[in-house]
N, C-alpha and C. Protein backbone atom coordinates (compact mmCIF):
# COMPACT_ATOMS: atom_id res chain seq x y z
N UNK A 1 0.84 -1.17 0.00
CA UNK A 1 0.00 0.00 0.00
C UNK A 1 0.89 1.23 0.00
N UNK A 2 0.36 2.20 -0.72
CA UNK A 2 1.29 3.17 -0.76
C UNK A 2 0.61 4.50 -0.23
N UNK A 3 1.27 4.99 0.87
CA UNK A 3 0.45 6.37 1.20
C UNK A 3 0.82 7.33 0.82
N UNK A 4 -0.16 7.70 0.36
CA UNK A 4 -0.15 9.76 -0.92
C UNK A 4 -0.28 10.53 0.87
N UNK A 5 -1.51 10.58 1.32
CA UNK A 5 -1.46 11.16 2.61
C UNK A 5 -0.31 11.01 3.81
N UNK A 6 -0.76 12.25 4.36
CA UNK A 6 0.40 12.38 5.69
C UNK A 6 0.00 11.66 6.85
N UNK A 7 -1.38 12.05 6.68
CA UNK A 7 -1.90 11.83 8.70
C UNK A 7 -2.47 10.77 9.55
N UNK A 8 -2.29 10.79 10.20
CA UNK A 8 -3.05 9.41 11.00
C UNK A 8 -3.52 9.72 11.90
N UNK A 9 -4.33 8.84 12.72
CA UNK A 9 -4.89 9.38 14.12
C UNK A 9 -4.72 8.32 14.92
N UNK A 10 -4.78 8.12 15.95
CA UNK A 10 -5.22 6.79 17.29
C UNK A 10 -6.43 7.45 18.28
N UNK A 11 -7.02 6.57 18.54
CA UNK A 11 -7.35 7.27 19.96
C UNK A 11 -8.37 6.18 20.63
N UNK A 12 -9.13 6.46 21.24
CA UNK A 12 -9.92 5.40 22.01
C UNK A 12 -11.61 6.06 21.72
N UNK A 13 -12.63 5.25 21.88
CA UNK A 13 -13.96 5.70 21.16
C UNK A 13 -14.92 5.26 21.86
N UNK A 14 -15.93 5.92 22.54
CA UNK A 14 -17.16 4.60 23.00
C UNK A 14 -18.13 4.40 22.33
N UNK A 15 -17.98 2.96 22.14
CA UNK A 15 -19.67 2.87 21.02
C UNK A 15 -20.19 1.53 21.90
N UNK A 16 -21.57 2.21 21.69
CA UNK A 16 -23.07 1.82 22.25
C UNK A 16 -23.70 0.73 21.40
N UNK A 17 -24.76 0.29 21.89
CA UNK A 17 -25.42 -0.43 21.14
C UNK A 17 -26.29 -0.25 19.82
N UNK A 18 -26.19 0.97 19.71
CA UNK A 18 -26.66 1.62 18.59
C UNK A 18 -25.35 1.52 17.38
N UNK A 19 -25.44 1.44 16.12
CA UNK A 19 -24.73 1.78 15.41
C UNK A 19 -24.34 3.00 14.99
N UNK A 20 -22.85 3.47 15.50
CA UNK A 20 -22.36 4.66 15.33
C UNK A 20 -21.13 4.78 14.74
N UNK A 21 -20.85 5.85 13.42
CA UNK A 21 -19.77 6.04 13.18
C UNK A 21 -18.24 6.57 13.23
N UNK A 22 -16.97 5.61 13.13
CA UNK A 22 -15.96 6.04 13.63
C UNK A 22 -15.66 6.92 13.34
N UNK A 23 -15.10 7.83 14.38
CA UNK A 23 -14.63 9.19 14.81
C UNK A 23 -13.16 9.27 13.91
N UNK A 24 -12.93 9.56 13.50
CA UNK A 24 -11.34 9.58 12.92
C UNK A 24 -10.91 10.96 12.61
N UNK A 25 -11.81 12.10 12.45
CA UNK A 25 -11.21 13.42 12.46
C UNK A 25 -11.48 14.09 11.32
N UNK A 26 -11.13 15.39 10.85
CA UNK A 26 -11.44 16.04 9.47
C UNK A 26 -10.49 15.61 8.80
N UNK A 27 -8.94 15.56 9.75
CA UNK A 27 -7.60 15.54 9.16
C UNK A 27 -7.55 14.63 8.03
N UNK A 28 -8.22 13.06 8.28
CA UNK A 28 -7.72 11.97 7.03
C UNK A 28 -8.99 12.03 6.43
N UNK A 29 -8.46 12.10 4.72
CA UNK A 29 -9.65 12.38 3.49
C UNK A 29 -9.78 10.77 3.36
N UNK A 30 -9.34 9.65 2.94
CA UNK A 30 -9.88 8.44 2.52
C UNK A 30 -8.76 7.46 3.81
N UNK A 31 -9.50 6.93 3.85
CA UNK A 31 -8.69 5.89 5.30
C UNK A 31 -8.25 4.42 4.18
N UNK A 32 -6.95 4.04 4.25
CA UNK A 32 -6.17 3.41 3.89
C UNK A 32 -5.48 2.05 4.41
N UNK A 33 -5.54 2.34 5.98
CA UNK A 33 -5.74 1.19 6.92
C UNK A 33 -6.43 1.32 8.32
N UNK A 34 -6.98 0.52 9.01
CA UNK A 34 -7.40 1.05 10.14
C UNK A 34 -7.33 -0.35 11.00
N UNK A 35 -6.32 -0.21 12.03
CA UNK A 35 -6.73 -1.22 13.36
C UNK A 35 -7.69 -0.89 14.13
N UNK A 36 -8.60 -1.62 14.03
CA UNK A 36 -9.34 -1.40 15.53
C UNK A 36 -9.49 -2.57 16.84
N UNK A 37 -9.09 -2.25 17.73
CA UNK A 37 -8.95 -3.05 19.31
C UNK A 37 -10.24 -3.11 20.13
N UNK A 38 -10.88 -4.30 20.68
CA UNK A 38 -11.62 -3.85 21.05
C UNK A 38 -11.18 -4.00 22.86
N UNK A 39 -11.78 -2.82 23.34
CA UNK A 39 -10.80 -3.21 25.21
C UNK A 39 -11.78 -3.56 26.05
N UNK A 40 -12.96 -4.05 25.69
CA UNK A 40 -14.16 -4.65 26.77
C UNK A 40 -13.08 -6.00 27.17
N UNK A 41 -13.79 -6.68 28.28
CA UNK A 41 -13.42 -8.10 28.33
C UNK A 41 -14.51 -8.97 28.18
N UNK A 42 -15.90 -8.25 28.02
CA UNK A 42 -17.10 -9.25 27.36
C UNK A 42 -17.42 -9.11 26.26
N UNK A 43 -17.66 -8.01 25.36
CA UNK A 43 -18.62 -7.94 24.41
C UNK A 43 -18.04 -7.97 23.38
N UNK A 44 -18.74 -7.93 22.26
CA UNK A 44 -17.95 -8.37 20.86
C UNK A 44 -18.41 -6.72 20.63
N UNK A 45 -17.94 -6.46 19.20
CA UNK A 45 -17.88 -5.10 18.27
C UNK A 45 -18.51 -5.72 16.63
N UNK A 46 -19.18 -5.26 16.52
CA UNK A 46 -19.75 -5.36 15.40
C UNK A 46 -19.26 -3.92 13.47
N UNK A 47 -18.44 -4.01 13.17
CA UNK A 47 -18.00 -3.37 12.29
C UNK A 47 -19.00 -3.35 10.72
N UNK A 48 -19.38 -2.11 10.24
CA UNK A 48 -20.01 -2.72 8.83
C UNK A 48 -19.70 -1.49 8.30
N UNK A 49 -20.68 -1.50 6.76
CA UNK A 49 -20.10 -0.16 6.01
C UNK A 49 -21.55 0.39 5.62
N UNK A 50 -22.54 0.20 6.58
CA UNK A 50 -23.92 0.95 6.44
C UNK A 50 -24.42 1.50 8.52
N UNK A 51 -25.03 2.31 8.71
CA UNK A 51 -25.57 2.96 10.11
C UNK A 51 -26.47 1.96 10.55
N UNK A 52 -26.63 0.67 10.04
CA UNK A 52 -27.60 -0.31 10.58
C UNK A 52 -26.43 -1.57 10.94
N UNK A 53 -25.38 -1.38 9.82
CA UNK A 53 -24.10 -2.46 10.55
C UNK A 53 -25.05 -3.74 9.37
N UNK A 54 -25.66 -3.64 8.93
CA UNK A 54 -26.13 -4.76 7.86
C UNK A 54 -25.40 -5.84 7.26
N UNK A 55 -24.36 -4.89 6.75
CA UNK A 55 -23.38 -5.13 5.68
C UNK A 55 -21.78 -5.14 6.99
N UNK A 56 -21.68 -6.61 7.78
CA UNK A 56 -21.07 -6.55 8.46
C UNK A 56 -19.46 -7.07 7.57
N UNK A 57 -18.58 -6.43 8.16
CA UNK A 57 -17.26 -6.87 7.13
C UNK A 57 -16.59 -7.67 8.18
N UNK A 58 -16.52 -7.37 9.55
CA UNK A 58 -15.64 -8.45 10.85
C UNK A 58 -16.36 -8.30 11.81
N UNK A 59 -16.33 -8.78 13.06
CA UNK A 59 -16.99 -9.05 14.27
C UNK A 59 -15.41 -9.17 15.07
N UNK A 60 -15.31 -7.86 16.10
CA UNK A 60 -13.96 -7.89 16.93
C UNK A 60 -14.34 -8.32 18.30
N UNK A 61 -13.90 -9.83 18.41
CA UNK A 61 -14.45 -10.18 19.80
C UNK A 61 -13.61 -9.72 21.06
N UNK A 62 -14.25 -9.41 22.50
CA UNK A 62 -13.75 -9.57 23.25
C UNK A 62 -12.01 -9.14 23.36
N UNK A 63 -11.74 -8.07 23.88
CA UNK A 63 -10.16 -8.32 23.77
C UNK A 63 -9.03 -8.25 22.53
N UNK A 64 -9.51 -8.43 21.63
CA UNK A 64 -8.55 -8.58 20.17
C UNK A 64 -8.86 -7.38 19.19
N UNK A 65 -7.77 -7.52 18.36
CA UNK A 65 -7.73 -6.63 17.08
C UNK A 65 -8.10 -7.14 15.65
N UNK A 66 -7.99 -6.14 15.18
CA UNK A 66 -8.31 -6.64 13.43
C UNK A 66 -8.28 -5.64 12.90
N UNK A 67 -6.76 -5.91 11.90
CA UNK A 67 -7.18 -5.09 11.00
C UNK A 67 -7.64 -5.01 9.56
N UNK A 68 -8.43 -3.52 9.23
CA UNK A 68 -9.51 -3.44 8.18
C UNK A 68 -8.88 -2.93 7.00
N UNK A 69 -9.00 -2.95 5.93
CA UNK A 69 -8.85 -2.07 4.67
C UNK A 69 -9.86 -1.23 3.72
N UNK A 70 -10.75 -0.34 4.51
CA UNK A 70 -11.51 0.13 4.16
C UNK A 70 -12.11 0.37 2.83
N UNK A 71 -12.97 0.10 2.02
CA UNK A 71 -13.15 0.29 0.44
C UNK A 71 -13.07 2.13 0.52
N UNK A 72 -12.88 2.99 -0.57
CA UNK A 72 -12.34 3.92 -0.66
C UNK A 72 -13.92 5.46 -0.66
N UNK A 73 -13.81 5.89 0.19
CA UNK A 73 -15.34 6.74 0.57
C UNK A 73 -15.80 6.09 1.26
N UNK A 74 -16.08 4.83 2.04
CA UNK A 74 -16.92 4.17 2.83
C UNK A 74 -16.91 4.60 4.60
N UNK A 75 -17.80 5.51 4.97
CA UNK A 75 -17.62 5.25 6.64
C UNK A 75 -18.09 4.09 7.12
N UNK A 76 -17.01 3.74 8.16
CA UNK A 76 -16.86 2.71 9.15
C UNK A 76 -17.94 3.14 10.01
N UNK A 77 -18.63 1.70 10.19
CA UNK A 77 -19.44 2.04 11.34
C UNK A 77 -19.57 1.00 12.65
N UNK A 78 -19.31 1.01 13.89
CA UNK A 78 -19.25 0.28 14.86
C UNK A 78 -21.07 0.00 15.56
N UNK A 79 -20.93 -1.47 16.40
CA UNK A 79 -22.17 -1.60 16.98
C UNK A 79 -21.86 -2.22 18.10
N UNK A 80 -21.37 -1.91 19.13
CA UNK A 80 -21.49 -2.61 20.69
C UNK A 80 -22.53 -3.91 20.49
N UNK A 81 -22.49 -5.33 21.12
CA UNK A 81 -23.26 -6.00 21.76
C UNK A 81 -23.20 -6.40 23.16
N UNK A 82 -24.78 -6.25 23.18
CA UNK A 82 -25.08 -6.51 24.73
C UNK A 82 -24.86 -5.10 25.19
N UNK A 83 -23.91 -4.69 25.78
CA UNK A 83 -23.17 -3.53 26.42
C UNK A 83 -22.53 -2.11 25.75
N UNK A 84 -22.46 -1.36 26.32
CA UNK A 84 -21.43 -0.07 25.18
C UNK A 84 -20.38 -0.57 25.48
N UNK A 85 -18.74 -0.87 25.00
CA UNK A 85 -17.61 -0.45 25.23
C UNK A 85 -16.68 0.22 24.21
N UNK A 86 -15.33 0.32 24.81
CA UNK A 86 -14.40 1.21 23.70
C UNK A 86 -13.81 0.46 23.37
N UNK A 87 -13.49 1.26 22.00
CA UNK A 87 -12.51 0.30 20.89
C UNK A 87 -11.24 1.47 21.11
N UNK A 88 -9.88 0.69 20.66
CA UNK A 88 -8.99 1.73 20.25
C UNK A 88 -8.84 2.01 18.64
N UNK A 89 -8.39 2.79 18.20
CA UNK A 89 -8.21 2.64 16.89
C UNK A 89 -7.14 3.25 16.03
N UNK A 90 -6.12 2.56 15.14
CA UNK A 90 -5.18 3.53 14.50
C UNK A 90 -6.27 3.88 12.99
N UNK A 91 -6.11 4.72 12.74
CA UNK A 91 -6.61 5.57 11.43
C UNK A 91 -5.19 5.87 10.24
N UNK A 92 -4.99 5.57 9.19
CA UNK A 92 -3.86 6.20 8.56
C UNK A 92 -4.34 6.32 7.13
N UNK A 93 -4.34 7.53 7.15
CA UNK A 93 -4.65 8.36 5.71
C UNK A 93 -4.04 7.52 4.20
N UNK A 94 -4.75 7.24 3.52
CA UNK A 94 -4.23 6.74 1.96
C UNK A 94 -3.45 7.68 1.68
């Protein structure tokens, strides 16, 4: 992968049981890679590329990472189960 962009972000996020989209900032225009961690010790994370999470691309259980390669314009969208918790996440600009 080759990055044209400069910026990246990290940070930590809380998502609910509702489907909500990742926070990543104005700074990065198309996201190029993205880890996301999830730091509950029960609940899984539900990841998709629609606000209903429909169109699920991974399921981050409990504790672990995964990383994503976002299709190019698509917001990421997270869904807590059972519980809200936080994910961490690196963001790095294409």
């Amino acid at each position: 992968m080759n990055q044209v962009g400069t910026h990246f972000t990290s940070q930590v996020q809380d998502i609910g049981v509702t489907a909500e989209a990742l926070d990543v900032g104005a700074d990065i225009g198309t996201i190029g890679f993205l880890l996301i961690r999830n730091l509950d010790p029960t609940n899984y994370v539900e990841v998709g590329s629609d606000n209903a999470v429909a169109n699920n691309v991974a399921v981050i259980l409990a504790g672990q990472a995964v990383p994503i390669k976002p299709k190019s314009g698509v917001t990421v969208y997270l869904k807590a189960n059972t519980a809200p918790v936080q994910v961490e996440f690196l963001a790095i600009e294409l």
